[in-house]
C-alpha atoms as a PDB file:
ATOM      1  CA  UNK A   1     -31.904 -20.530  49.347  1.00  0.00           C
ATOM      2  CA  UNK A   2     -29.328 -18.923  46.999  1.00  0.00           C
ATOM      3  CA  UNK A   3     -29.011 -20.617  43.056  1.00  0.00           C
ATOM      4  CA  UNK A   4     -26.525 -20.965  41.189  1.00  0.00           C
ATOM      5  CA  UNK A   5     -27.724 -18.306  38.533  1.00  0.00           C
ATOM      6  CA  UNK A   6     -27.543 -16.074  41.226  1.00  0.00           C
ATOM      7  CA  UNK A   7     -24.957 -13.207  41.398  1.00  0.00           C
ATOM      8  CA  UNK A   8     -23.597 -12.918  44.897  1.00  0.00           C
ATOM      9  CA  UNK A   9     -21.184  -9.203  45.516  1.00  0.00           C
ATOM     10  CA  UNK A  10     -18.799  -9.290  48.732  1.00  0.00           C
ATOM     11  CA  UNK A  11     -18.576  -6.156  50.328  1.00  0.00           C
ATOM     12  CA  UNK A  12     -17.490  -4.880  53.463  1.00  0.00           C
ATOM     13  CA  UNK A  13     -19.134  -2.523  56.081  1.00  0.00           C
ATOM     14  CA  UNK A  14     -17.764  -0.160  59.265  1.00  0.00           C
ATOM     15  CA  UNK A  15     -19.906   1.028  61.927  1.00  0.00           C
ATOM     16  CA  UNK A  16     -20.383   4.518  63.397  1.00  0.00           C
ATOM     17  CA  UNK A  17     -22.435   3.880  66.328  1.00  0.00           C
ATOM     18  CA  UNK A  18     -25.589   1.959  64.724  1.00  0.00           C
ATOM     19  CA  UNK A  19     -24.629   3.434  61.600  1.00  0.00           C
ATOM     20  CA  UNK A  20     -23.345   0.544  58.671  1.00  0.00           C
ATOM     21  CA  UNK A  21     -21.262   2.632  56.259  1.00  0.00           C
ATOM     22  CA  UNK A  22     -20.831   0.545  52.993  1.00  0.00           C
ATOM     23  CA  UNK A  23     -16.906   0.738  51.569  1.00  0.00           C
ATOM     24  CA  UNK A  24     -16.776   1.137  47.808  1.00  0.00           C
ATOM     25  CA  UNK A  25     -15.590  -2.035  45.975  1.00  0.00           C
ATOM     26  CA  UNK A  26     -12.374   0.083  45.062  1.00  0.00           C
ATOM     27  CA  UNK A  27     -11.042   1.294  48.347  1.00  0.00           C
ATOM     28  CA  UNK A  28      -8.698  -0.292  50.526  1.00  0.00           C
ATOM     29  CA  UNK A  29      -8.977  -0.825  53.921  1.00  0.00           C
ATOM     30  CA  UNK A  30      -6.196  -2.035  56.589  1.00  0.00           C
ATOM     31  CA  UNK A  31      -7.679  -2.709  60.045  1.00  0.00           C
ATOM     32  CA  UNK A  32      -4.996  -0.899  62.777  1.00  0.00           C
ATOM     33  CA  UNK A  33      -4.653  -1.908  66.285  1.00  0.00           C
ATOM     34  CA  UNK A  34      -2.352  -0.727  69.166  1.00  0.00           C
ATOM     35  CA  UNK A  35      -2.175   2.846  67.457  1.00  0.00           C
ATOM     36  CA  UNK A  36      -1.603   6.212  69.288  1.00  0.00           C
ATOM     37  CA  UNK A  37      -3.461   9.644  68.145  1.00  0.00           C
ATOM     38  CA  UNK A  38      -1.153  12.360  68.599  1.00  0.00           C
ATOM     39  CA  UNK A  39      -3.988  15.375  69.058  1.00  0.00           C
ATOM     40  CA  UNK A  40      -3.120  18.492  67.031  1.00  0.00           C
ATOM     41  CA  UNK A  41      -3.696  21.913  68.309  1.00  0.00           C
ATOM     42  CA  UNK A  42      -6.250  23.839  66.224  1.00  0.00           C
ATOM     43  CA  UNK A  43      -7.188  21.141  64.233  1.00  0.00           C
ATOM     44  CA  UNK A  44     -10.361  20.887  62.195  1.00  0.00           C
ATOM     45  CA  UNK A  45     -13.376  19.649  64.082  1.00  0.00           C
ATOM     46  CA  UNK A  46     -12.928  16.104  61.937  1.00  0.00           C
ATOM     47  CA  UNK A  47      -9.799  15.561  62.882  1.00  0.00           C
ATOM     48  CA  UNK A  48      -8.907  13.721  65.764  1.00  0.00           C
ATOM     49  CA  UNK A  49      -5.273  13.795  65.076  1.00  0.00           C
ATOM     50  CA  UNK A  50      -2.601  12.160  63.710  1.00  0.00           C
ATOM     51  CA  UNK A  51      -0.589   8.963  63.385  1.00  0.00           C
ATOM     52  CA  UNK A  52       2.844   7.851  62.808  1.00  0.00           C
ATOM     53  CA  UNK A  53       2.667   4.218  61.032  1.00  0.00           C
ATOM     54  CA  UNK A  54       5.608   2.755  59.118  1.00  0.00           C
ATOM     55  CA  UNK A  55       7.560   5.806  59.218  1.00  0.00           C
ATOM     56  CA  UNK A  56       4.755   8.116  57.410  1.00  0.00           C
ATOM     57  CA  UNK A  57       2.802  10.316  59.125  1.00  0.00           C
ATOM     58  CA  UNK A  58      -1.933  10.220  58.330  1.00  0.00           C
ATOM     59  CA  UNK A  59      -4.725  12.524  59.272  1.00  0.00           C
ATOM     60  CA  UNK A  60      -7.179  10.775  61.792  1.00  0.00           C
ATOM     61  CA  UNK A  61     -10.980  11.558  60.796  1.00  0.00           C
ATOM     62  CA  UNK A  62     -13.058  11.659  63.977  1.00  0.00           C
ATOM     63  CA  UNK A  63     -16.027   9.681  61.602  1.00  0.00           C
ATOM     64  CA  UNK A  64     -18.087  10.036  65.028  1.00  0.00           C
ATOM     65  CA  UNK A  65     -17.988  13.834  64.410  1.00  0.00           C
ATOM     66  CA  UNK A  66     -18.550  13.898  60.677  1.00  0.00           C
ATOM     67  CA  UNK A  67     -21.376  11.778  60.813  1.00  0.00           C
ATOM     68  CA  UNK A  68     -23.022  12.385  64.094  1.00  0.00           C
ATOM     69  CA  UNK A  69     -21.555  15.647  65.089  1.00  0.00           C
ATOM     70  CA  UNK A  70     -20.009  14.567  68.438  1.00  0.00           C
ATOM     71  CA  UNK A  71     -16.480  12.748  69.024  1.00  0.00           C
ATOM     72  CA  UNK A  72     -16.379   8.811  69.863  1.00  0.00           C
ATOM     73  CA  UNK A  73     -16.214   7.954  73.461  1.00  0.00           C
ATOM     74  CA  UNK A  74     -14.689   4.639  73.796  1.00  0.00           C
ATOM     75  CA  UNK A  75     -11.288   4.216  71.939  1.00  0.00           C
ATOM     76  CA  UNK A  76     -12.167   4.021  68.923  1.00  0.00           C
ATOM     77  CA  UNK A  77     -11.135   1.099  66.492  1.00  0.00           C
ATOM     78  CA  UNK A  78      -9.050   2.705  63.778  1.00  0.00           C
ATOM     79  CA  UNK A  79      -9.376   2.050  59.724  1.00  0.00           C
ATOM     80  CA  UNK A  80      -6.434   3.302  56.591  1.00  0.00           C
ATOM     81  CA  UNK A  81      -8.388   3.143  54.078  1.00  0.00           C
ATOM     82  CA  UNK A  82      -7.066   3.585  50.474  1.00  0.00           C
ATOM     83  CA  UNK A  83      -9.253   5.553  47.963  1.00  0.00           C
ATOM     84  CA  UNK A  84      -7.739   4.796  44.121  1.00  0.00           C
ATOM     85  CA  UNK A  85      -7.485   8.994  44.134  1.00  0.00           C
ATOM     86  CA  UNK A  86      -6.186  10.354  47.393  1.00  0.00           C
ATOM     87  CA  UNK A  87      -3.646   9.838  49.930  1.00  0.00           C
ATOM     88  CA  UNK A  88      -4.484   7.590  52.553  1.00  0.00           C
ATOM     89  CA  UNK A  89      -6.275   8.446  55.517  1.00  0.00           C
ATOM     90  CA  UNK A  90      -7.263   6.957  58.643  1.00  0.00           C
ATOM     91  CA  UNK A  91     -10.821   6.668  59.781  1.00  0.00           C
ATOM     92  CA  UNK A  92     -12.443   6.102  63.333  1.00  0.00           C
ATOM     93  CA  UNK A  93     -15.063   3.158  63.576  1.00  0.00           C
ATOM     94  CA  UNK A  94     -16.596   0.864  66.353  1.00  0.00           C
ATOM     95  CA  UNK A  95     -15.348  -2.537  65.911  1.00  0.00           C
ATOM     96  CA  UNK A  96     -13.916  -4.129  63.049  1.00  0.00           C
ATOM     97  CA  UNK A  97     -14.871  -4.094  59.416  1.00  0.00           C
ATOM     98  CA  UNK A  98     -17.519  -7.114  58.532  1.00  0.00           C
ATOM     99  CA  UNK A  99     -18.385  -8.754  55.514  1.00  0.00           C
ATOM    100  CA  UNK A 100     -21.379  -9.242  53.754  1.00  0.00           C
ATOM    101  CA  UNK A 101     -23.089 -11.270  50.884  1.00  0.00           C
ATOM    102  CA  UNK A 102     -25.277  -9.229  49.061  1.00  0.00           C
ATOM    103  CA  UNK A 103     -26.866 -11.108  46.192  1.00  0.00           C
ATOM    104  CA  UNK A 104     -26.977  -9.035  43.252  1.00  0.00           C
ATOM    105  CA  UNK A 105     -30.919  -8.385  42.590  1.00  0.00           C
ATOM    106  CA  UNK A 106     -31.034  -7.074  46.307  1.00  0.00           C
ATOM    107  CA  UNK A 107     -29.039  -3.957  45.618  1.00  0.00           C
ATOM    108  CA  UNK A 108     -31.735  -2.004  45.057  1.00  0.00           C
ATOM    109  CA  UNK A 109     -30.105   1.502  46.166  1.00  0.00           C
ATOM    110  CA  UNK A 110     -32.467   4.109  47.274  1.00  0.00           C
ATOM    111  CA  UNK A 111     -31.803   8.127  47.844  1.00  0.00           C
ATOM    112  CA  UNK A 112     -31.771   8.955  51.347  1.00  0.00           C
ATOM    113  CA  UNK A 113     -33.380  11.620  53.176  1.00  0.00           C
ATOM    114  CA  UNK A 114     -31.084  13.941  55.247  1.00  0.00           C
ATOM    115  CA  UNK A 115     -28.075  12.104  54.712  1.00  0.00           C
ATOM    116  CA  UNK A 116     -24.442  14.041  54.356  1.00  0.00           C
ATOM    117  CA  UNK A 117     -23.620  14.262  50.780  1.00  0.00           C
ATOM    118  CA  UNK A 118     -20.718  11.955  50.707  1.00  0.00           C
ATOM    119  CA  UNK A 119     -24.133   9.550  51.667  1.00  0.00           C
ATOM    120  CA  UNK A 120     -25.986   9.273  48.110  1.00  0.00           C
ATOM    121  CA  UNK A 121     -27.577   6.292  48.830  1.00  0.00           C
ATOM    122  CA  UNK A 122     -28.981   3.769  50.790  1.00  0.00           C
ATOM    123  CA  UNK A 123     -29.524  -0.075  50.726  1.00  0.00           C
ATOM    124  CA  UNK A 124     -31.907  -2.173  52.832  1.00  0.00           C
ATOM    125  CA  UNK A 125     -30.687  -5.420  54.001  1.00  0.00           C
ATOM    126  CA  UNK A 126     -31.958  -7.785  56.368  1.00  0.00           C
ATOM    127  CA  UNK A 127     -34.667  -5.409  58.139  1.00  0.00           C
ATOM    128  CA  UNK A 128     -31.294  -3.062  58.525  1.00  0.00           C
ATOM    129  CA  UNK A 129     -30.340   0.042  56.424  1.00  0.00           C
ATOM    130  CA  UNK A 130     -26.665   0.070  54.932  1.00  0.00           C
ATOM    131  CA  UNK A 131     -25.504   3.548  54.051  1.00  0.00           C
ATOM    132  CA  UNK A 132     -23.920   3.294  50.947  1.00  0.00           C
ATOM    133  CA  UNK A 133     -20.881   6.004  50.989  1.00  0.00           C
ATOM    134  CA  UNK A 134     -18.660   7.958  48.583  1.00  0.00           C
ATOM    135  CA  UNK A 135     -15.419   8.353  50.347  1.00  0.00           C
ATOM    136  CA  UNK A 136     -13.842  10.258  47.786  1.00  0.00           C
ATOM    137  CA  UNK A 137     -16.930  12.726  48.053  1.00  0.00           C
ATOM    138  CA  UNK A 138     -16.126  12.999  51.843  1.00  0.00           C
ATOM    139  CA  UNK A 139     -12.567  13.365  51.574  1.00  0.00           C
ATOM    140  CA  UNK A 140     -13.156  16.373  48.654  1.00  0.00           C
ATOM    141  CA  UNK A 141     -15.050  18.108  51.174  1.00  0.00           C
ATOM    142  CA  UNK A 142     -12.528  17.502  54.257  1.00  0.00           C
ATOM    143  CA  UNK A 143     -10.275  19.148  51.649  1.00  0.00           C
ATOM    144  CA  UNK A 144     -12.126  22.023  51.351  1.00  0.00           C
ATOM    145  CA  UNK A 145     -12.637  22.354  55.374  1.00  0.00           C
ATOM    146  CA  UNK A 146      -9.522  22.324  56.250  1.00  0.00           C
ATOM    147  CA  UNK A 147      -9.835  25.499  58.274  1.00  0.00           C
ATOM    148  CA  UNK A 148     -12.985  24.892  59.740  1.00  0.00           C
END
């Protein structure tokens, strides 16, 4: 039972398969529905394409293949998220964004073992394992693959 001297943070989670990624409390996210992905020839391996929305034109990361290193294979549910330092992007997922209530004195981040970089930490919660991302750490290093 939750007291009232007891700190309670909102945050919201995406899945990748069974993996929860953890948004950062700064970055924006806009759930999309009813959206094409135009493929692009010789594209990186994380990109799944693009889309046109509201007369602008966003990269598609395949999250399926930067975290599990093979592409989604239902439609996937697509996320524009909105990191305070880069342009926005569009991310794969399964399903929509959810909430969650994390009382304060259970974020007890740990370092993960052989977890992606742009994956610093984890945090248990509720028998389940939350990884607890740095978007602008992944999209630094999409940056810097471009080519690949």
């Amino acid at each position: 039972m939750q007291t009232s001297s007891e700190s309670v943070a909102s945050r919201f989670y995406y899945l990748i398969n069974t993996h929860a990624i953890l948004l950062e409390t700064d970055v924006r996210a806009e759930v999309l529905s009813g959206q094409a992905i135009c493929p692009l020839p010789f594209a990186p391996t994380w990109c799944a394409g693009l889309i046109s929305l509201r007369g602008e034109l966003y990269p598609v990361v395949n999250m399926h293949q930067v975290l599990q290193g093979q592409s989604f294979t239902n439609t996937p549910q697509l996320l524009l998220i909105q990191h305070p330092r880069f342009s926005p992007i569009i991310l794969t997922c399964d399903g929509y964004p959810r909430q969650l209530k994390l009382p304060t004195q259970d974020m007890k981040l740990q370092v993960g073992e052989n977890l992606p970089s742009w994956i610093p930490h984890i945090l248990p919660h509720n028998n389940n394992t939350l990884l607890v991302a740095d978007h602008g750490r992944l999209l630094r290093h999409l940056q810097r693959t471009q080519g690949s």
